[in-house]
C-alpha atoms as a PDB file:
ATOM      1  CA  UNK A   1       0.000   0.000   0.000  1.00  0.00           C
ATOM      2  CA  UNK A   2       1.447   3.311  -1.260  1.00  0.00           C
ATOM      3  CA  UNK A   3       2.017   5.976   1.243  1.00  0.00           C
ATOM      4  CA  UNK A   4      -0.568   8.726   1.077  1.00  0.00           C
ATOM      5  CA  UNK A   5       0.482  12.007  -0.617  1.00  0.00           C
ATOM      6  CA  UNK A   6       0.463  15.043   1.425  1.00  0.00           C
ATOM      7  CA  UNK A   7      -0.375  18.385  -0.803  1.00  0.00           C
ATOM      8  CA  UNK A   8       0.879  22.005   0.429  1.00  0.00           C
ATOM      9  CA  UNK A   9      -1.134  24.951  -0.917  1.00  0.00           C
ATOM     10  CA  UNK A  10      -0.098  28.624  -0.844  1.00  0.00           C
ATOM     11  CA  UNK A  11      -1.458  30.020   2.336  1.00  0.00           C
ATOM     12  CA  UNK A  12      -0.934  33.816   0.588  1.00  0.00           C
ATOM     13  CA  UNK A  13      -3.766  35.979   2.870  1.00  0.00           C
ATOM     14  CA  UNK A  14      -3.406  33.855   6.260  1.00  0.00           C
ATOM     15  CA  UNK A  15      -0.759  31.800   8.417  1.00  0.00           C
ATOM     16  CA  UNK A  16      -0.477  28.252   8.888  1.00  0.00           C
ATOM     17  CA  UNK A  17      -1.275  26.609  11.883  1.00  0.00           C
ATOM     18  CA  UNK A  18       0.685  27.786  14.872  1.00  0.00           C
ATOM     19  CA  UNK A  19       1.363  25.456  17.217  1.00  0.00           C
ATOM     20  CA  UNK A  20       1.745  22.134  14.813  1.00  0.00           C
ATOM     21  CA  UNK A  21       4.532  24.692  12.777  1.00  0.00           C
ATOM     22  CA  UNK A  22       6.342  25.888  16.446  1.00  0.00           C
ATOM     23  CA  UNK A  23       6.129  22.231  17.537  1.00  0.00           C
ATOM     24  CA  UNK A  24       7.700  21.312  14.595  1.00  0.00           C
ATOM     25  CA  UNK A  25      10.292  23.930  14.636  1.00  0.00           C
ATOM     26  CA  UNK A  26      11.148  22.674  18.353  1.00  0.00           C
ATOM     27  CA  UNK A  27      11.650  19.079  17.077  1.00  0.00           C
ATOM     28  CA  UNK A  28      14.156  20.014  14.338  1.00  0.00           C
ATOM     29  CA  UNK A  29      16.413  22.665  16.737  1.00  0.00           C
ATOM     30  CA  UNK A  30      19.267  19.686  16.595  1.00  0.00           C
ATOM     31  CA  UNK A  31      18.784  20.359  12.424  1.00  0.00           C
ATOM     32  CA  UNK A  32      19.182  24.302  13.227  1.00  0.00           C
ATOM     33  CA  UNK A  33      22.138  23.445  15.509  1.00  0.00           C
ATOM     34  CA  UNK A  34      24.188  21.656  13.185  1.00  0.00           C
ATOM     35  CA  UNK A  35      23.137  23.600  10.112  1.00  0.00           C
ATOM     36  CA  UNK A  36      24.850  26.558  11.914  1.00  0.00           C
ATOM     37  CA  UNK A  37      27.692  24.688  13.086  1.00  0.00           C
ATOM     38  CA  UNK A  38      28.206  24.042   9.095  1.00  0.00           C
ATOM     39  CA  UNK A  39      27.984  27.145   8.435  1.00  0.00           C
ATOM     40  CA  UNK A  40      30.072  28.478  10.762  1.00  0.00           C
ATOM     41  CA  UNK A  41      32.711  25.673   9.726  1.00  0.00           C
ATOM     42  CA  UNK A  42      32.368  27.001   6.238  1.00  0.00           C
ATOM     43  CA  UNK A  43      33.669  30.452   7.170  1.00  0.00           C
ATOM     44  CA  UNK A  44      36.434  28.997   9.151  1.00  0.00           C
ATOM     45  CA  UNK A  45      34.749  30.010  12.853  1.00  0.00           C
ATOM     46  CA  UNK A  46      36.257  27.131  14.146  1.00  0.00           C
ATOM     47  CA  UNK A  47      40.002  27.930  13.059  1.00  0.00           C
ATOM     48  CA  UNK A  48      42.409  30.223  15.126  1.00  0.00           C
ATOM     49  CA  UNK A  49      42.481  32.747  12.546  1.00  0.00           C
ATOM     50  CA  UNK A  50      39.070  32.826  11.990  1.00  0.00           C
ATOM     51  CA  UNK A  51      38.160  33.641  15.291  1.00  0.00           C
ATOM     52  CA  UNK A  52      40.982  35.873  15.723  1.00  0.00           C
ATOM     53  CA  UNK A  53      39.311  38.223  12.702  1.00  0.00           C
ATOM     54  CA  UNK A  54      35.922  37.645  14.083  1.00  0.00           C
ATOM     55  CA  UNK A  55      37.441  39.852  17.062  1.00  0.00           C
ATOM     56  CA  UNK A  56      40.156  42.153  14.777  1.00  0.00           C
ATOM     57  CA  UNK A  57      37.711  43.289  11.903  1.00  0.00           C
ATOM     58  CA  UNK A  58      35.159  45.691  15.113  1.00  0.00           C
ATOM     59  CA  UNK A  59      38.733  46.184  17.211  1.00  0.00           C
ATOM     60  CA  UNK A  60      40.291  47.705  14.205  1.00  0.00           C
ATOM     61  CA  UNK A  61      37.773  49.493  13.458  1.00  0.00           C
ATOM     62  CA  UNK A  62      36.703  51.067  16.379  1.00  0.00           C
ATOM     63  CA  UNK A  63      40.839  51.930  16.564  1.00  0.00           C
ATOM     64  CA  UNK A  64      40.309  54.191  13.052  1.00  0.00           C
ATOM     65  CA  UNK A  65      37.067  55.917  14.636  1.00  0.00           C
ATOM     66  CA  UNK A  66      38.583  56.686  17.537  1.00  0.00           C
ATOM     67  CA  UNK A  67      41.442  58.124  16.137  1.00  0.00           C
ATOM     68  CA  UNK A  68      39.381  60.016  13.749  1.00  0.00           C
ATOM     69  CA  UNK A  69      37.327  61.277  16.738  1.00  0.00           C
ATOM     70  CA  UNK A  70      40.750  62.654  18.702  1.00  0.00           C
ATOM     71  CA  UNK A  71      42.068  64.140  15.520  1.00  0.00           C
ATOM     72  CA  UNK A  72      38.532  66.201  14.954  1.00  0.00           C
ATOM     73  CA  UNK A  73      37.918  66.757  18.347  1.00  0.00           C
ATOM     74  CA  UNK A  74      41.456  67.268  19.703  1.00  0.00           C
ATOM     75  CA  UNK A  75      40.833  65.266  22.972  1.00  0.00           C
ATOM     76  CA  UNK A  76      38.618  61.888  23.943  1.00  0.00           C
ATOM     77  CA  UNK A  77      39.430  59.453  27.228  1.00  0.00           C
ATOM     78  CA  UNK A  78      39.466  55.465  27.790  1.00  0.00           C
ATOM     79  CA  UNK A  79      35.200  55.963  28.316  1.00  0.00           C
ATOM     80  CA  UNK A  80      34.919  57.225  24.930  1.00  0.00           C
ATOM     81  CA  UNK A  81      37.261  54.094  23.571  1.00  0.00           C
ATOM     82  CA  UNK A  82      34.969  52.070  25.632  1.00  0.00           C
ATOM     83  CA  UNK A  83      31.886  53.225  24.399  1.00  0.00           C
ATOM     84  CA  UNK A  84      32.721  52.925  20.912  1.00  0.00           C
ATOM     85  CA  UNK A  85      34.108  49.922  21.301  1.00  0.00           C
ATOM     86  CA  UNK A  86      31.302  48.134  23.267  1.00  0.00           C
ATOM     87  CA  UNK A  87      28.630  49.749  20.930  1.00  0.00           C
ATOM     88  CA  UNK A  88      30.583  48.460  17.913  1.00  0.00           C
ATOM     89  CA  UNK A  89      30.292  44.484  19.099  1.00  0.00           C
ATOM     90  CA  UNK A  90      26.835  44.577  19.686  1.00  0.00           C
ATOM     91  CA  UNK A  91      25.918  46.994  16.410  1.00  0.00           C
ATOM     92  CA  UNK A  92      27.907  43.982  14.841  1.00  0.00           C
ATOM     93  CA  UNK A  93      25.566  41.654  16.248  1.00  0.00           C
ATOM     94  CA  UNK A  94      22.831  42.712  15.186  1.00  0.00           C
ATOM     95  CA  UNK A  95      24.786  43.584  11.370  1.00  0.00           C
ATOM     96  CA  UNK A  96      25.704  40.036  10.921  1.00  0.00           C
ATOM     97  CA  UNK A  97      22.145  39.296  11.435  1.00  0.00           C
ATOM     98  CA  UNK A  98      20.756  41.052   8.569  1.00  0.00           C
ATOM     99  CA  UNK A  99      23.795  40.145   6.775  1.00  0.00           C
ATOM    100  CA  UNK A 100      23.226  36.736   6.808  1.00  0.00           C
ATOM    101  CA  UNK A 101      19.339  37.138   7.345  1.00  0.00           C
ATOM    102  CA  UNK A 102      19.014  38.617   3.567  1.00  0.00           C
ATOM    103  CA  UNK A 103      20.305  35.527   1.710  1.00  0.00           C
ATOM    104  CA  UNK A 104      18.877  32.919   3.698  1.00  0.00           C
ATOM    105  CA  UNK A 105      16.092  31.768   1.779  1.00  0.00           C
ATOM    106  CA  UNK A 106      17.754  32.582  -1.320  1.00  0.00           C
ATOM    107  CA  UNK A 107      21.154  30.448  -0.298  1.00  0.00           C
ATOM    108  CA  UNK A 108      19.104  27.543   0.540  1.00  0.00           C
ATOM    109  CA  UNK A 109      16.829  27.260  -2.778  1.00  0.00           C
ATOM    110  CA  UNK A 110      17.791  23.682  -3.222  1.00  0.00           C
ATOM    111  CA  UNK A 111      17.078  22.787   0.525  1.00  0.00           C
ATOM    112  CA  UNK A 112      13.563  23.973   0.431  1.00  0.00           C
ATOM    113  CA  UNK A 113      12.612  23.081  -3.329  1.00  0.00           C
ATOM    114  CA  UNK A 114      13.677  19.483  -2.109  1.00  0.00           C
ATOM    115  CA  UNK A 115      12.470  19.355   1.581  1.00  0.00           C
ATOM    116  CA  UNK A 116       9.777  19.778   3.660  1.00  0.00           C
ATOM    117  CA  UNK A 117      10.404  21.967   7.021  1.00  0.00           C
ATOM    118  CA  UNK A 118       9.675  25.363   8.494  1.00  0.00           C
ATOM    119  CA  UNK A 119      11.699  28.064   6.318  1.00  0.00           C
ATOM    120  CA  UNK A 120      11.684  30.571   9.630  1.00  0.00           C
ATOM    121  CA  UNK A 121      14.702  27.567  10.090  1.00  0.00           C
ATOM    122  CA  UNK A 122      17.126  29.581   8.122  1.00  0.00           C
ATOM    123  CA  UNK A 123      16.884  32.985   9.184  1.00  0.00           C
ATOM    124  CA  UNK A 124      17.090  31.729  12.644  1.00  0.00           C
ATOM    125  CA  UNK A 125      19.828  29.397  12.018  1.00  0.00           C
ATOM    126  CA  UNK A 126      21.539  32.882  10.588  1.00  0.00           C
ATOM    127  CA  UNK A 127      20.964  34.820  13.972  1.00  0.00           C
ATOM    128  CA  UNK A 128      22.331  31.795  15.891  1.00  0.00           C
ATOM    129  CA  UNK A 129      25.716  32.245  13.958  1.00  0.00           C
ATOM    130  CA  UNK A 130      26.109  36.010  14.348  1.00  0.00           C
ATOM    131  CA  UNK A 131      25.747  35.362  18.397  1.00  0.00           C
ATOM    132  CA  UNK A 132      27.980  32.691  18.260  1.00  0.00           C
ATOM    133  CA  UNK A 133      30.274  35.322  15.986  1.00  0.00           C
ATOM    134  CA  UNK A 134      29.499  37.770  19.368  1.00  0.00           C
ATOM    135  CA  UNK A 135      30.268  35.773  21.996  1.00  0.00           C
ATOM    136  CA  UNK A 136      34.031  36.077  21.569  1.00  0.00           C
ATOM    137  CA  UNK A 137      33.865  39.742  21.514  1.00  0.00           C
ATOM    138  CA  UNK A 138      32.404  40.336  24.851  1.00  0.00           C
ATOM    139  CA  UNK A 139      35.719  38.460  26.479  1.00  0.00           C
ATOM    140  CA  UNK A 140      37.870  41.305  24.386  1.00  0.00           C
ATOM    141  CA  UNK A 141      35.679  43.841  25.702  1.00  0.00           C
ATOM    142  CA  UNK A 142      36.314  43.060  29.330  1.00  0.00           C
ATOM    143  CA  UNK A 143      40.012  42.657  28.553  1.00  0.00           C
ATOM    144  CA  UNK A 144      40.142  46.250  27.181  1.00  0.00           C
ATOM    145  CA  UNK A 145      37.916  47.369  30.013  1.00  0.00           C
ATOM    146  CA  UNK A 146      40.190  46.273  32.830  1.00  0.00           C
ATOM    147  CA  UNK A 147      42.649  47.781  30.671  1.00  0.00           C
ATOM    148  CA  UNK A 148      41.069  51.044  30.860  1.00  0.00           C
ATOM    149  CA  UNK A 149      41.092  50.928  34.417  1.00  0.00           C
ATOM    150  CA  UNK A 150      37.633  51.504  34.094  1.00  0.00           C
ATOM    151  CA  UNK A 151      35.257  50.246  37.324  1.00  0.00           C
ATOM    152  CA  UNK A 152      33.716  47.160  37.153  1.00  0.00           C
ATOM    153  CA  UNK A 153      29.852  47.005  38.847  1.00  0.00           C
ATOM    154  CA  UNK A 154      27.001  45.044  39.803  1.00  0.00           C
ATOM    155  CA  UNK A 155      25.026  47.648  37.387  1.00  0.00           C
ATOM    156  CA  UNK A 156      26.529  46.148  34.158  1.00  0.00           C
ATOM    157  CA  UNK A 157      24.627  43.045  34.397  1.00  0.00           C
ATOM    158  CA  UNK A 158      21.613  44.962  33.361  1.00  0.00           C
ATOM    159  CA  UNK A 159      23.479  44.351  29.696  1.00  0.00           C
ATOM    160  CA  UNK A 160      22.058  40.960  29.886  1.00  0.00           C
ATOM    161  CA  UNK A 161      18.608  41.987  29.602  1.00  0.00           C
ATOM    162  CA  UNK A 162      19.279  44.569  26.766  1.00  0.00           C
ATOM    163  CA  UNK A 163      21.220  41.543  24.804  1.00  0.00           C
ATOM    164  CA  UNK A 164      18.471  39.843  24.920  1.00  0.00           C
ATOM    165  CA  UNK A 165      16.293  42.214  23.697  1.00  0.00           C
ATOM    166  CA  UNK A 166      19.138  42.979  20.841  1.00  0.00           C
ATOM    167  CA  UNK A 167      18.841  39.164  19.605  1.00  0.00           C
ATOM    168  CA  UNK A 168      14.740  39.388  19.724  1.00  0.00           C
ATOM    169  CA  UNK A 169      15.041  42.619  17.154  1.00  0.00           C
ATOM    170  CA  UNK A 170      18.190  40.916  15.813  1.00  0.00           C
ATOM    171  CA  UNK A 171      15.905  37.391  15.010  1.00  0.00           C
ATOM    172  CA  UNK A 172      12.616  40.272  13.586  1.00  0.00           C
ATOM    173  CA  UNK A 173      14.906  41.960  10.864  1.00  0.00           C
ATOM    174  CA  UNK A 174      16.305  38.613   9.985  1.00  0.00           C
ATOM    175  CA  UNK A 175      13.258  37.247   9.242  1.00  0.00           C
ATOM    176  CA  UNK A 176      11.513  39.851   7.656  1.00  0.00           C
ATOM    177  CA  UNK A 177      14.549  40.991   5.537  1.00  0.00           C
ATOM    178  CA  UNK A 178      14.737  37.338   3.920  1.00  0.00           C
ATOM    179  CA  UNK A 179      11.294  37.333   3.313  1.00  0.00           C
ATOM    180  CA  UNK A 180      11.439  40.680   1.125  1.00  0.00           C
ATOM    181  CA  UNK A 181      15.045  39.572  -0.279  1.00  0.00           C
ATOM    182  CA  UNK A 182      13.274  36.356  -2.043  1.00  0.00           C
ATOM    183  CA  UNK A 183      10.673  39.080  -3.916  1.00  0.00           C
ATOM    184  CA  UNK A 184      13.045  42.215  -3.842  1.00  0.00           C
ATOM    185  CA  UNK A 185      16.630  40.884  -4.735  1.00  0.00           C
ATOM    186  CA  UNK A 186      18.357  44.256  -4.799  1.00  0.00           C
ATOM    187  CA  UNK A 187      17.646  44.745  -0.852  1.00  0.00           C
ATOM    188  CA  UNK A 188      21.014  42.784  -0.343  1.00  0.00           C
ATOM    189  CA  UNK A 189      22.864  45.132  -2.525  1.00  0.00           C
ATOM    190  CA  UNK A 190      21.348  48.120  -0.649  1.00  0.00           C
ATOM    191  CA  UNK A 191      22.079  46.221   2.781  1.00  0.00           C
ATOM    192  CA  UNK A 192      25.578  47.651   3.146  1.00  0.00           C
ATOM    193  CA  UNK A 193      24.388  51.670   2.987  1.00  0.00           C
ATOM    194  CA  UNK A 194      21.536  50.458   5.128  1.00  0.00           C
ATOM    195  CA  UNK A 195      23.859  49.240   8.183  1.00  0.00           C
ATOM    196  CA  UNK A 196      25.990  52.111   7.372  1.00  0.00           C
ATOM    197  CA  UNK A 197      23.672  54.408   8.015  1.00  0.00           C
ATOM    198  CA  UNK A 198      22.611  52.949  10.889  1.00  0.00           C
ATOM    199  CA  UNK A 199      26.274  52.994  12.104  1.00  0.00           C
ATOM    200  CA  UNK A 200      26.408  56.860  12.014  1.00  0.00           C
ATOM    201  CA  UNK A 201      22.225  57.386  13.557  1.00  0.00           C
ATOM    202  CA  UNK A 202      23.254  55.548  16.044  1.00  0.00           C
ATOM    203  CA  UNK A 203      24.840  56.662  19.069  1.00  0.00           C
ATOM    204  CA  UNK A 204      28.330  54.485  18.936  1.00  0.00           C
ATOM    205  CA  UNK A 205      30.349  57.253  17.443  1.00  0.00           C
ATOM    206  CA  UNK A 206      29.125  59.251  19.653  1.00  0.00           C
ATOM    207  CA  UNK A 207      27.108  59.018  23.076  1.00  0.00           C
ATOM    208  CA  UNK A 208      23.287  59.442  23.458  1.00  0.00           C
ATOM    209  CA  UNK A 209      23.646  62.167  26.696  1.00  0.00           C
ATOM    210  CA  UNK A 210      25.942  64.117  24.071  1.00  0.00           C
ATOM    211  CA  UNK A 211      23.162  65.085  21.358  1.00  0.00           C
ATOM    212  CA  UNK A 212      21.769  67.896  21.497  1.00  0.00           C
ATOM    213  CA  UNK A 213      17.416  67.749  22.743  1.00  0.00           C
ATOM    214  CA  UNK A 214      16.138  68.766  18.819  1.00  0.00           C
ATOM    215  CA  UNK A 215      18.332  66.010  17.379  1.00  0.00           C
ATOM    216  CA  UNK A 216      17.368  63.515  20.296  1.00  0.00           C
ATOM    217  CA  UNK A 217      13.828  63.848  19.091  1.00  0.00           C
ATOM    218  CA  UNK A 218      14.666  61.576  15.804  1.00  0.00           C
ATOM    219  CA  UNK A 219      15.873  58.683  18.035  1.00  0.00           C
ATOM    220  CA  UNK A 220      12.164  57.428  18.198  1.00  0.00           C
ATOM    221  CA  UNK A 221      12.597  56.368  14.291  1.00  0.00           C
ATOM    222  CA  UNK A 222      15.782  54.442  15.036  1.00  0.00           C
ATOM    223  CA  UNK A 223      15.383  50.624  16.420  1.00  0.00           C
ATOM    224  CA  UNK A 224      18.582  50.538  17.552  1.00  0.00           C
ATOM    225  CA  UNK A 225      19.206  53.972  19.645  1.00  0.00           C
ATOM    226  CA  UNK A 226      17.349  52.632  22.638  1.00  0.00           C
ATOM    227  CA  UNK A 227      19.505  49.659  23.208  1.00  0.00           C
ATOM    228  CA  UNK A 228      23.056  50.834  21.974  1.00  0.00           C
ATOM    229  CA  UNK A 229      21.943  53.509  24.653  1.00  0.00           C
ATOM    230  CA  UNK A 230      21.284  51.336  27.587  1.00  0.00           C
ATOM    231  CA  UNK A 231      24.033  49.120  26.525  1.00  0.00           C
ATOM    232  CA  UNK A 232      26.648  51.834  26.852  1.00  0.00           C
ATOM    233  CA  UNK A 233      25.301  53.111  29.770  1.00  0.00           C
ATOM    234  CA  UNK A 234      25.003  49.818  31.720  1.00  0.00           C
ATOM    235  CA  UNK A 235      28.175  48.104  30.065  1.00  0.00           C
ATOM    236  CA  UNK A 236      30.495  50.913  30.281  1.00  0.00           C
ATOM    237  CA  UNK A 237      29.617  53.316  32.580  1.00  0.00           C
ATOM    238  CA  UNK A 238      27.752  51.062  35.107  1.00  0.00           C
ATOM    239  CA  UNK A 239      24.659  52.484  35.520  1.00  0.00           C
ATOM    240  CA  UNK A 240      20.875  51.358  35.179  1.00  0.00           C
ATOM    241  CA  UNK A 241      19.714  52.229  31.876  1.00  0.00           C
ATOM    242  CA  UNK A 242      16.204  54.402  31.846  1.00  0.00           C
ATOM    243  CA  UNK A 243      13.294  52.528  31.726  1.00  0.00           C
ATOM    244  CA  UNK A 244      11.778  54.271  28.657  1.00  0.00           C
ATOM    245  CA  UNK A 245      14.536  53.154  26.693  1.00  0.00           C
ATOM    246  CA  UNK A 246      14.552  49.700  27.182  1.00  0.00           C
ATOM    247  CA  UNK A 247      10.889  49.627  26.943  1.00  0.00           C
ATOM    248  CA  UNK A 248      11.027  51.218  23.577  1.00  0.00           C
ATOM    249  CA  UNK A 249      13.998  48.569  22.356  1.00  0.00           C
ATOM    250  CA  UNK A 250      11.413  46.013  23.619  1.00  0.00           C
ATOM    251  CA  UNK A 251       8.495  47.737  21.564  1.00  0.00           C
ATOM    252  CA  UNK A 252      10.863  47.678  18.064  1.00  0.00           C
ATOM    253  CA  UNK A 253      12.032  43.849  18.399  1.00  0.00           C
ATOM    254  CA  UNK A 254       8.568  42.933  19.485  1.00  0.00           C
ATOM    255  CA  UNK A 255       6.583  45.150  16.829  1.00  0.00           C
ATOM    256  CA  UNK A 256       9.304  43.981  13.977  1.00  0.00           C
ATOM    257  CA  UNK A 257       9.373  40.665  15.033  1.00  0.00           C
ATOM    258  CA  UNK A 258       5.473  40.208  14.793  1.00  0.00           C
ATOM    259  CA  UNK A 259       4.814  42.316  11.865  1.00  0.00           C
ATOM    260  CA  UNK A 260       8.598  40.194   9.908  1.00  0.00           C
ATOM    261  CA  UNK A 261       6.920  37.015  11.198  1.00  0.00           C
ATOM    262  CA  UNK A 262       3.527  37.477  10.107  1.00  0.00           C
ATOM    263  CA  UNK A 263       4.430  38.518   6.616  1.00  0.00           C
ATOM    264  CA  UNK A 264       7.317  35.868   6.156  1.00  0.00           C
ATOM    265  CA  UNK A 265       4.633  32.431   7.242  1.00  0.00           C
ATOM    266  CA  UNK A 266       2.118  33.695   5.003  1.00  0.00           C
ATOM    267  CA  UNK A 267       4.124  33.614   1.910  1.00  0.00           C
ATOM    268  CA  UNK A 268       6.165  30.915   2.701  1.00  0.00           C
ATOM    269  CA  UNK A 269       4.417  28.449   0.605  1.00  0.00           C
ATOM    270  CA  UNK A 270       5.024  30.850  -2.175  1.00  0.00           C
ATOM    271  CA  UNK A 271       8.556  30.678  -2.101  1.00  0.00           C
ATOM    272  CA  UNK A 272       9.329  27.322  -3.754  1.00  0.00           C
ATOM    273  CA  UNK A 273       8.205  29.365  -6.928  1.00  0.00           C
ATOM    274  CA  UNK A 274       9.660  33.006  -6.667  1.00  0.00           C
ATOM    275  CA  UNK A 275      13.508  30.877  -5.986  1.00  0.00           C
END
């Protein structure tokens, strides 16, 4: 007796069901897990070197700001190096994200013209490797910190509630940028301006408490002010982020991550024929 056929139709103007498609997620995390240790292995993540630039690429970088920053400003201090260097890992974080968000569905054509599974798999399995590409970074920041001289506080463990909230917006851009990537291929050619400009409207280069209070009125159209803000200020200078801002960090990852989500499961049927 044959095995029965089972027939997926485009679900275009609703989402599939919820729970059967989470459950299933949950029972193929070992397939995310080892899909982003692959990946990972392909870019050499598990070599010396390729750690080592994981960590060199934001240090160096933050070095050539920096010393941009003293040459047009004539003075800075270890804080600002800090600051820009802290900001810089997680900004990175939540870079490689979309970076490796955009192709996801588009990389893995043959995997999901030939297999049935929940395509949310790969844009998750993409956030999982740019934490995994963050982890390392944190240890260097600590190193320079005690460096620095600078104090080290009970306050800077509220960071671990603003990472998480980083990897929630991180996992809603992700998702909804590979969704529009599979019928808008250009948006990964436009990605690089798009991080670069939110390199320079965001406050790494400089701090949040140093803008002036008409420019800080534009940091409610930026995702990303809120936490680099509370980051900095709990990270580096040891003291409890406000409120407001992490509550509006938590209102962008949770408002992108619903509205990404939403839009990527009901055209996920439909993207078998747009690859």
């Amino acid at each position: 007796m044959n095995a029965p056929t089972q027939v997926y139709e485009p679900f275009r103007a609703g989402l599939p069901p919820l729970s059967r498609y989470v459950k299933s997620l949950w029972g193929r995390r070992a397939f995310i897990s080892e899909f982003s240790k692959s990946e990972l292995h392909e870019q050499h993540f598990d070599s010396v070197f390729g750690q080592l630039w994981l960590i060199l690429n934001p240090l160096l970088l933050s070095g050539v700001y920096f010393l941009l920053i003293v040459i047009i400003r004539g003075s800075s201090d270890s804080t600002r190096y800090a600051h820009l260097t802290a900001s810089l890992f997680l900004f990175y974080l939540i870079s490689n994200s979309l970076v490796g968000g955009v192709k996801s569905i588009t990389a893995g054509q043959r995997l999901i013209l030939n297999t049935s599974f929940p395509r949310v798999m790969l844009p998750v399995s993409a956030v999982i490797i740019a934490i995994f590409k963050f982890l390392p970074t944190m240890a260097v920041f600590l190193v320079i910190k005690a460096i620095l001289g600078l104090p080290f506080t009970w306050q800077m463990l509220w960071a671990i509630p603003v990472f998480l909230i980083a990897i929630f917006l991180a996992l809603g851009l992700a998702i909804t940028i590979s969704c529009i990537n599979v019928y808008f291929r250009d948006i990964a050619s436009f990605l690089p301006y798009l991080t670069r400009t939110l390199l320079y409207l965001s406050p790494i280069l400089y701090e949040a408490s140093s803008l002036k209070p008409n420019l800080r009125a534009f940091e409610v159209f930026n995702p990303l002010f809120p936490l680099l803000e509370s980051w900095s200020l709990s990270l580096v200078h040891g003291q409890v982020p406000r409120a407001s801002s992490l509550l509006a960090g938590l209102a962008w990852a949770v408002g992108i991550f619903l509205i990404g989500t939403y839009f990527f499961l009901s055209r996920e049927r439909e993207f078998a024929v747009r690859l």
